[in-house]
PDB file of N, CA and C in Angstrom:
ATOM      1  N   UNK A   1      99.464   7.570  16.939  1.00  0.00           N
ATOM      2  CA  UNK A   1      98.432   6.727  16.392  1.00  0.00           C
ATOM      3  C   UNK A   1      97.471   6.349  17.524  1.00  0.00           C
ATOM      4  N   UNK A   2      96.140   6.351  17.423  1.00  0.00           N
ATOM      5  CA  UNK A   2      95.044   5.816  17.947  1.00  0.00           C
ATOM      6  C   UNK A   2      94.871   4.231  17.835  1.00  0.00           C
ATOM      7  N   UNK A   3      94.759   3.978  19.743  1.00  0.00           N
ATOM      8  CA  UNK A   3      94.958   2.402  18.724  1.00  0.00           C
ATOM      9  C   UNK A   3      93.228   2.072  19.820  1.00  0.00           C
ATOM     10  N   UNK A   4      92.819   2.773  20.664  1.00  0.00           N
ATOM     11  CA  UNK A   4      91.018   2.106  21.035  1.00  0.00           C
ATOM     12  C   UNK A   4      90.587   3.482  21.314  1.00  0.00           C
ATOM     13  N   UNK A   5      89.425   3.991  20.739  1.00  0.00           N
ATOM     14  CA  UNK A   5      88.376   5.021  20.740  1.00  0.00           C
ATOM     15  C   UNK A   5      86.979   4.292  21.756  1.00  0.00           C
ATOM     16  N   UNK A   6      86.794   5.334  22.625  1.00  0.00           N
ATOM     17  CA  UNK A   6      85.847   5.195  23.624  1.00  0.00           C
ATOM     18  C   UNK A   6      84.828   6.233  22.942  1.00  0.00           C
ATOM     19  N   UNK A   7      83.379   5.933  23.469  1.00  0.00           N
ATOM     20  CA  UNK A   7      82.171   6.900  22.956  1.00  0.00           C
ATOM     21  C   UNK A   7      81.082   6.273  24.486  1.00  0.00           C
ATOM     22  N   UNK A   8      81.264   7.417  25.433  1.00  0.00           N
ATOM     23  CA  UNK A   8      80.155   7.050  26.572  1.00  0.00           C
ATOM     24  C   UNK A   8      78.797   8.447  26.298  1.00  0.00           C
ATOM     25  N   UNK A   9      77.999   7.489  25.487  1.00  0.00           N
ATOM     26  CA  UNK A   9      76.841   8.188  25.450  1.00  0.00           C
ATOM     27  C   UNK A   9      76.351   9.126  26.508  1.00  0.00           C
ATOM     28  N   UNK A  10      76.324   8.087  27.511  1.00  0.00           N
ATOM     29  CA  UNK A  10      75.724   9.257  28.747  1.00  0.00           C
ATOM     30  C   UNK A  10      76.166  10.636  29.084  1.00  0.00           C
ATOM     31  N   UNK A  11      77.638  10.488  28.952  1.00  0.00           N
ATOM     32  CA  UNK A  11      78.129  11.826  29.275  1.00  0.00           C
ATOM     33  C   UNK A  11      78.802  12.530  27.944  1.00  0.00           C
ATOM     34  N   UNK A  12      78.240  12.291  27.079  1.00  0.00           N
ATOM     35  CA  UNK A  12      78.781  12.602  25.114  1.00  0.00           C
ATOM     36  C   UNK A  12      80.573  12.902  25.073  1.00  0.00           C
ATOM     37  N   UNK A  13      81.219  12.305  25.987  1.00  0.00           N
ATOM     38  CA  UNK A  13      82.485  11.961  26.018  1.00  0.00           C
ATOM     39  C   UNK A  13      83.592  10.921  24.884  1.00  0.00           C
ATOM     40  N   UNK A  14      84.321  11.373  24.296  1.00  0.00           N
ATOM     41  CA  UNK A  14      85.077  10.790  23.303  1.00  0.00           C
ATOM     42  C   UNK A  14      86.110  10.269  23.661  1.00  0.00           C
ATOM     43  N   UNK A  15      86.817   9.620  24.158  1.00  0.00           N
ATOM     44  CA  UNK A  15      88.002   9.331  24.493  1.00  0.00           C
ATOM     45  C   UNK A  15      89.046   8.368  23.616  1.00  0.00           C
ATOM     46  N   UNK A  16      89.812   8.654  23.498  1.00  0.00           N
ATOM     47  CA  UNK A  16      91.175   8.389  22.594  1.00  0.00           C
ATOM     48  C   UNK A  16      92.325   7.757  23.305  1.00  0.00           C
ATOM     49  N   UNK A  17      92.565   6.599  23.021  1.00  0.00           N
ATOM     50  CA  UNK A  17      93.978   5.759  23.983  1.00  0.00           C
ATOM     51  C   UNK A  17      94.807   5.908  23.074  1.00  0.00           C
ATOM     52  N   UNK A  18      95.823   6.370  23.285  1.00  0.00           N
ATOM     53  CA  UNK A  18      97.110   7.060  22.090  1.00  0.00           C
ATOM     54  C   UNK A  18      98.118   5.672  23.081  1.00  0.00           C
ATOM     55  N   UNK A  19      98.266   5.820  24.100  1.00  0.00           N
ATOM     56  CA  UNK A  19      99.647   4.297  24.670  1.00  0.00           C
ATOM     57  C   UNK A  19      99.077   3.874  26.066  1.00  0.00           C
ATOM     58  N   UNK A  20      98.717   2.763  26.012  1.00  0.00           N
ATOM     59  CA  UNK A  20      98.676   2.173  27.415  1.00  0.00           C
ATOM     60  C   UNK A  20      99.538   2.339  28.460  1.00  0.00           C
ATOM     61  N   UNK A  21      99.154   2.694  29.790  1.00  0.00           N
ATOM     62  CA  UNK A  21      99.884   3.141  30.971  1.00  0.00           C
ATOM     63  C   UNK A  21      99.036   4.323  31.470  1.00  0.00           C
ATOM     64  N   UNK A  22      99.819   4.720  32.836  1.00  0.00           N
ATOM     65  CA  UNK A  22      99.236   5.166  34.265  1.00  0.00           C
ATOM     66  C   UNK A  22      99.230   6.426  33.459  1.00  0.00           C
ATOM     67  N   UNK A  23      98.300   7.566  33.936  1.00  0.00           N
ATOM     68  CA  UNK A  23      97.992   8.580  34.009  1.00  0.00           C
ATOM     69  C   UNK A  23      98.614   9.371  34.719  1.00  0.00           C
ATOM     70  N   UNK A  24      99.599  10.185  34.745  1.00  0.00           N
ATOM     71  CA  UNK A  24     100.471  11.378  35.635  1.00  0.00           C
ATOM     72  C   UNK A  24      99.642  12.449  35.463  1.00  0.00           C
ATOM     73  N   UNK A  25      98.920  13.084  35.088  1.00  0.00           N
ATOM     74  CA  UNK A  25      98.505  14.471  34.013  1.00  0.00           C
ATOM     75  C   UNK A  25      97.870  14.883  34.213  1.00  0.00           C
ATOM     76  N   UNK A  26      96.838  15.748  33.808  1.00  0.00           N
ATOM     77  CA  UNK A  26      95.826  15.875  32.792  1.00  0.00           C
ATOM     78  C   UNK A  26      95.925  17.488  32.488  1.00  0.00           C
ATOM     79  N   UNK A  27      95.797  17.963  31.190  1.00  0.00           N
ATOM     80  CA  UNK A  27      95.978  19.758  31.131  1.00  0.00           C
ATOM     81  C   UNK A  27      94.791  19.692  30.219  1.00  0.00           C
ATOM     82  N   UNK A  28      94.264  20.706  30.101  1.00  0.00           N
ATOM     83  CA  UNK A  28      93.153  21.086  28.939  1.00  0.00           C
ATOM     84  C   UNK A  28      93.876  22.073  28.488  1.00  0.00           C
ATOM     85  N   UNK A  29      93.573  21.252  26.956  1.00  0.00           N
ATOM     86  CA  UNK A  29      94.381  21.509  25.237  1.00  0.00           C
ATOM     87  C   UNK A  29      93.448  22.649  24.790  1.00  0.00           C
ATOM     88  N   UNK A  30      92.001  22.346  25.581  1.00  0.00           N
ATOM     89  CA  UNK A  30      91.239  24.220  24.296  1.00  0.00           C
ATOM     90  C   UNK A  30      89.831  23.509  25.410  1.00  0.00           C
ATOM     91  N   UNK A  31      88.798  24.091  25.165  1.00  0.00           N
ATOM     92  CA  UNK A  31      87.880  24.314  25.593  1.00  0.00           C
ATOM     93  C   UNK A  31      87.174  22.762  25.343  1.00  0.00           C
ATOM     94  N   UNK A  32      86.788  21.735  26.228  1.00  0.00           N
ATOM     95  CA  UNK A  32      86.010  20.198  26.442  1.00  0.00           C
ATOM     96  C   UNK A  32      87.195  19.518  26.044  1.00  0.00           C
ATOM     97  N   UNK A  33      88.294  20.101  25.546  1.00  0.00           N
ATOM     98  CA  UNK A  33      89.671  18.604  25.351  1.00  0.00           C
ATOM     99  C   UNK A  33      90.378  18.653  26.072  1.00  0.00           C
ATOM    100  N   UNK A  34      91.005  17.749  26.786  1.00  0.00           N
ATOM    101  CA  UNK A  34      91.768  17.288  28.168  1.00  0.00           C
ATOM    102  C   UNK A  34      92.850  16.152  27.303  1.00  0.00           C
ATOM    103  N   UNK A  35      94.203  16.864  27.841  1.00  0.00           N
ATOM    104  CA  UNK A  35      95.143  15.561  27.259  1.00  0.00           C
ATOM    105  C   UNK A  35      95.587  14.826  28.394  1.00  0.00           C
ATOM    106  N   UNK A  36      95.872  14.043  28.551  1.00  0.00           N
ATOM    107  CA  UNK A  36      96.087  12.803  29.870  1.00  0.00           C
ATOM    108  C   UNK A  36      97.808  12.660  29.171  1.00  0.00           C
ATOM    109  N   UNK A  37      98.757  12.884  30.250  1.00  0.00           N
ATOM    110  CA  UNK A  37      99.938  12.563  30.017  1.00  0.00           C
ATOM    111  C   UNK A  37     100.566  11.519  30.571  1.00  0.00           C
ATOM    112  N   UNK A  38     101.656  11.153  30.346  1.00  0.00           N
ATOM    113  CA  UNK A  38     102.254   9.520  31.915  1.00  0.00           C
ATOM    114  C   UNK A  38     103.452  10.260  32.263  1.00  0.00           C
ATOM    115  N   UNK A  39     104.423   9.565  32.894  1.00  0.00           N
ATOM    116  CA  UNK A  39     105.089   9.747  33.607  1.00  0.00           C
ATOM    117  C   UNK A  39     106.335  10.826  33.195  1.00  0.00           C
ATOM    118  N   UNK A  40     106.394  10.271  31.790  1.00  0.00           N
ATOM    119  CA  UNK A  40     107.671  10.874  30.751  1.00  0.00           C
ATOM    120  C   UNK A  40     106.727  11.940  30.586  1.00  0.00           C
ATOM    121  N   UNK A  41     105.731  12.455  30.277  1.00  0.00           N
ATOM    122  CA  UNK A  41     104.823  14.271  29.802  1.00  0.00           C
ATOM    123  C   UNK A  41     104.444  13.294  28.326  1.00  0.00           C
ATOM    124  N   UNK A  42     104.365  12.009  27.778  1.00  0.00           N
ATOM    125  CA  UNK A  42     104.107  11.279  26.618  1.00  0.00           C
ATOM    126  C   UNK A  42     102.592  11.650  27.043  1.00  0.00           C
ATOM    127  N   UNK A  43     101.704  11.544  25.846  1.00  0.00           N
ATOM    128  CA  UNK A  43      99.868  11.431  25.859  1.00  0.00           C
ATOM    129  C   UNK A  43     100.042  10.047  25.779  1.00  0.00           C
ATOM    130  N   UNK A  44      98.863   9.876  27.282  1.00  0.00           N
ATOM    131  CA  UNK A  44      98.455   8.654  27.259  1.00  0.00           C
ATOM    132  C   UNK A  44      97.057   8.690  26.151  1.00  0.00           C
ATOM    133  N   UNK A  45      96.478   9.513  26.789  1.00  0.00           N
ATOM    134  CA  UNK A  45      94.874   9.899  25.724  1.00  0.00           C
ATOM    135  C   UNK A  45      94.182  11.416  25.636  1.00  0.00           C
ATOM    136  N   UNK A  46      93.181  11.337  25.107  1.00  0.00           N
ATOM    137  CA  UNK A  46      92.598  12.650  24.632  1.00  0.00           C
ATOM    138  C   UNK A  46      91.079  12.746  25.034  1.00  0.00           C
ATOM    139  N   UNK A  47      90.939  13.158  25.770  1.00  0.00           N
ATOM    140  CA  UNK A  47      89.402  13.254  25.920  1.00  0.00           C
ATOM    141  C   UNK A  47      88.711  14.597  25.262  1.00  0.00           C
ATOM    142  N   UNK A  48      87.223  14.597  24.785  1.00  0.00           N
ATOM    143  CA  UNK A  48      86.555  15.440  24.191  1.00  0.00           C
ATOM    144  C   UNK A  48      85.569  15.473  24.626  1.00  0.00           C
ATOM    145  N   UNK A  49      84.831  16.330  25.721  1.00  0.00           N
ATOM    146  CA  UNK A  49      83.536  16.573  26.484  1.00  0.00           C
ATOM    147  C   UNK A  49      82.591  17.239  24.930  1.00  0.00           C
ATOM    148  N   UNK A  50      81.190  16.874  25.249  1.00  0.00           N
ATOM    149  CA  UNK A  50      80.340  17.614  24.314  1.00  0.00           C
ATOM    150  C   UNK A  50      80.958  16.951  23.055  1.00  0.00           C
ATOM    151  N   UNK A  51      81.417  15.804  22.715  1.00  0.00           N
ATOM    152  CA  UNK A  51      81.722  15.209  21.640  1.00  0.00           C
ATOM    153  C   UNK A  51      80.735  15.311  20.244  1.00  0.00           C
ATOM    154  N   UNK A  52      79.299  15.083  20.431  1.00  0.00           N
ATOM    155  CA  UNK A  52      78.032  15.350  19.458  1.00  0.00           C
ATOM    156  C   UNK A  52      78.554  16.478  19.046  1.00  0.00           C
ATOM    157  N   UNK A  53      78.808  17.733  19.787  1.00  0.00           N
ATOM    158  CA  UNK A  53      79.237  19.131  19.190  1.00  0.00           C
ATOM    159  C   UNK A  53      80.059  19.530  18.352  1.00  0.00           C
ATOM    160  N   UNK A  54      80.997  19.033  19.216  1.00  0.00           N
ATOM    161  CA  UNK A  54      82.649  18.722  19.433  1.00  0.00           C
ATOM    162  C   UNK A  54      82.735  18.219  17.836  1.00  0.00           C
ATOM    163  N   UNK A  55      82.506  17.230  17.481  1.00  0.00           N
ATOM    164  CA  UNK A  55      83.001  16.247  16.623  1.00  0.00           C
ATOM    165  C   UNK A  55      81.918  16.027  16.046  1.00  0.00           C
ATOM    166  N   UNK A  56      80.829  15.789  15.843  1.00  0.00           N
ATOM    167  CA  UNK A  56      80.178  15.165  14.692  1.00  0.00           C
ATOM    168  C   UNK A  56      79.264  16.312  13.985  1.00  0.00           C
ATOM    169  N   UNK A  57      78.968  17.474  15.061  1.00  0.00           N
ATOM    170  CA  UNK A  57      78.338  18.650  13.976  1.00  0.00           C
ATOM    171  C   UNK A  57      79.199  19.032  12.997  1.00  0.00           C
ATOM    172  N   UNK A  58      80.817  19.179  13.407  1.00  0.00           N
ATOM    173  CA  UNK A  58      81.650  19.097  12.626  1.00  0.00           C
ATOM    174  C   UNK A  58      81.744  18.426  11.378  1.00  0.00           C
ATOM    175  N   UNK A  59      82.003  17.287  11.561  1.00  0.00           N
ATOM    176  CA  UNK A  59      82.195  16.424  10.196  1.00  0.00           C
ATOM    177  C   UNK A  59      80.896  15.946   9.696  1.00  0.00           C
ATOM    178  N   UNK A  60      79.711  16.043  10.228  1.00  0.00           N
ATOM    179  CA  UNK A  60      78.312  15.889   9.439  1.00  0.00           C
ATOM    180  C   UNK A  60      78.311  17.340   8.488  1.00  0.00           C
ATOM    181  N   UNK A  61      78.778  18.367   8.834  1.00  0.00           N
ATOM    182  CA  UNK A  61      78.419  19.460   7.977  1.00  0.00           C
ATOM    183  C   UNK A  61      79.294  19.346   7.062  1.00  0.00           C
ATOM    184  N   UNK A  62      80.545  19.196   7.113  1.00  0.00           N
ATOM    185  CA  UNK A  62      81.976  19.015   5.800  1.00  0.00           C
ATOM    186  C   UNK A  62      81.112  17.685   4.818  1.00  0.00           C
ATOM    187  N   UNK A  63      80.452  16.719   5.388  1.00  0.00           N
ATOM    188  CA  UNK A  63      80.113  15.754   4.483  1.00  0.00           C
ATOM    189  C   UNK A  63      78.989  16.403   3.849  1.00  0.00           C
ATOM    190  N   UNK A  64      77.891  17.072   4.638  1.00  0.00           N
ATOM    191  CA  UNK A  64      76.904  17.464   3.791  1.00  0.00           C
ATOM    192  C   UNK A  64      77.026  18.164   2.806  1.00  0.00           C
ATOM    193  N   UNK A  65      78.274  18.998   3.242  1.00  0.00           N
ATOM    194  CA  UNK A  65      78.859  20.289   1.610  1.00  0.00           C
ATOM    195  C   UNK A  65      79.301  19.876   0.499  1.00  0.00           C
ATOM    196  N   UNK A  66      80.099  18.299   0.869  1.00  0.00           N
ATOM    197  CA  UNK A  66      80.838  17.512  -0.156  1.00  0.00           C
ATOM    198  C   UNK A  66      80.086  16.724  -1.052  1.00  0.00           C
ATOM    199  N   UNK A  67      78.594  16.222  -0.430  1.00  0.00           N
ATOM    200  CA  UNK A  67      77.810  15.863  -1.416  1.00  0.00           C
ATOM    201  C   UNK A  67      76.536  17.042  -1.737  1.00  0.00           C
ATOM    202  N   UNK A  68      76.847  17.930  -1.306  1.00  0.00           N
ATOM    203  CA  UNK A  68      76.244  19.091  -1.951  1.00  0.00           C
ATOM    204  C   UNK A  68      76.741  19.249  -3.562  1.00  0.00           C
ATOM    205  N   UNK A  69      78.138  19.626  -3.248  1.00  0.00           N
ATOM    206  CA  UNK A  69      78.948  19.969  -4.268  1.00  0.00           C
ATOM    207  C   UNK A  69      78.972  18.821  -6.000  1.00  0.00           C
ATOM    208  N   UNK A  70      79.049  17.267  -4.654  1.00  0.00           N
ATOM    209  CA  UNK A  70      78.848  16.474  -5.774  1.00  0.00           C
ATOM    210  C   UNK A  70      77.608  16.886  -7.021  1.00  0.00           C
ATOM    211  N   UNK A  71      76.166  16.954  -6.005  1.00  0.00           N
ATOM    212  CA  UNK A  71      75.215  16.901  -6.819  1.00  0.00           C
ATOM    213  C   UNK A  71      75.371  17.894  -7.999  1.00  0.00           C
ATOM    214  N   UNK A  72      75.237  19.224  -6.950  1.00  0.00           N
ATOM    215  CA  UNK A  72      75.480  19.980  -7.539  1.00  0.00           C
ATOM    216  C   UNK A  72      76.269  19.992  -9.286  1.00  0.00           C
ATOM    217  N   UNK A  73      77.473  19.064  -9.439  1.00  0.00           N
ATOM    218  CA  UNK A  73      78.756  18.973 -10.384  1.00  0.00           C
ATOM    219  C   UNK A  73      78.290  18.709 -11.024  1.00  0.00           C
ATOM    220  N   UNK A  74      77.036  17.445 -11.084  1.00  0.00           N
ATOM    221  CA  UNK A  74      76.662  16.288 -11.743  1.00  0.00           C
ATOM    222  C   UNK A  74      75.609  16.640 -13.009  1.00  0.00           C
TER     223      UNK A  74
END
């Protein structure tokens, strides 16, 4: 569970606090995502470089299809 979401405009960075505590880690999960681990290999957080890309061209286009579809039904 996500319990505080970061958004630093300047650098279109997403960051995700999954458990408070020190940082041991860091591996990249796929191409701009970085998982931050602690001491046990547990995720501390998730970072997402290019987040605008990353994440919101994403789910702006699934929403635009879904009220496509609506109209469309109607």
């Amino acid at each position: 569970m996500v319990k505080k979401v970061y958004y630093d405009y300047e650098s279109d960075i997403l960051y995700l606090v999954i458990k408070e505590g020190p940082v041991e880690d860091t591996i990249e999960a796929d191409e701009d995502i970085f998982v931050e681990l602690g001491k046990n290999g547990e995720i501390i957080g998730i970072e997402i470089w290019k987040a605008s890309k990353n994440i919101l061209e994403p789910i702006s286009k699934t929403i635009a299809i879904k009220i496509k579809e609506l109209i469309t039904t109607k």
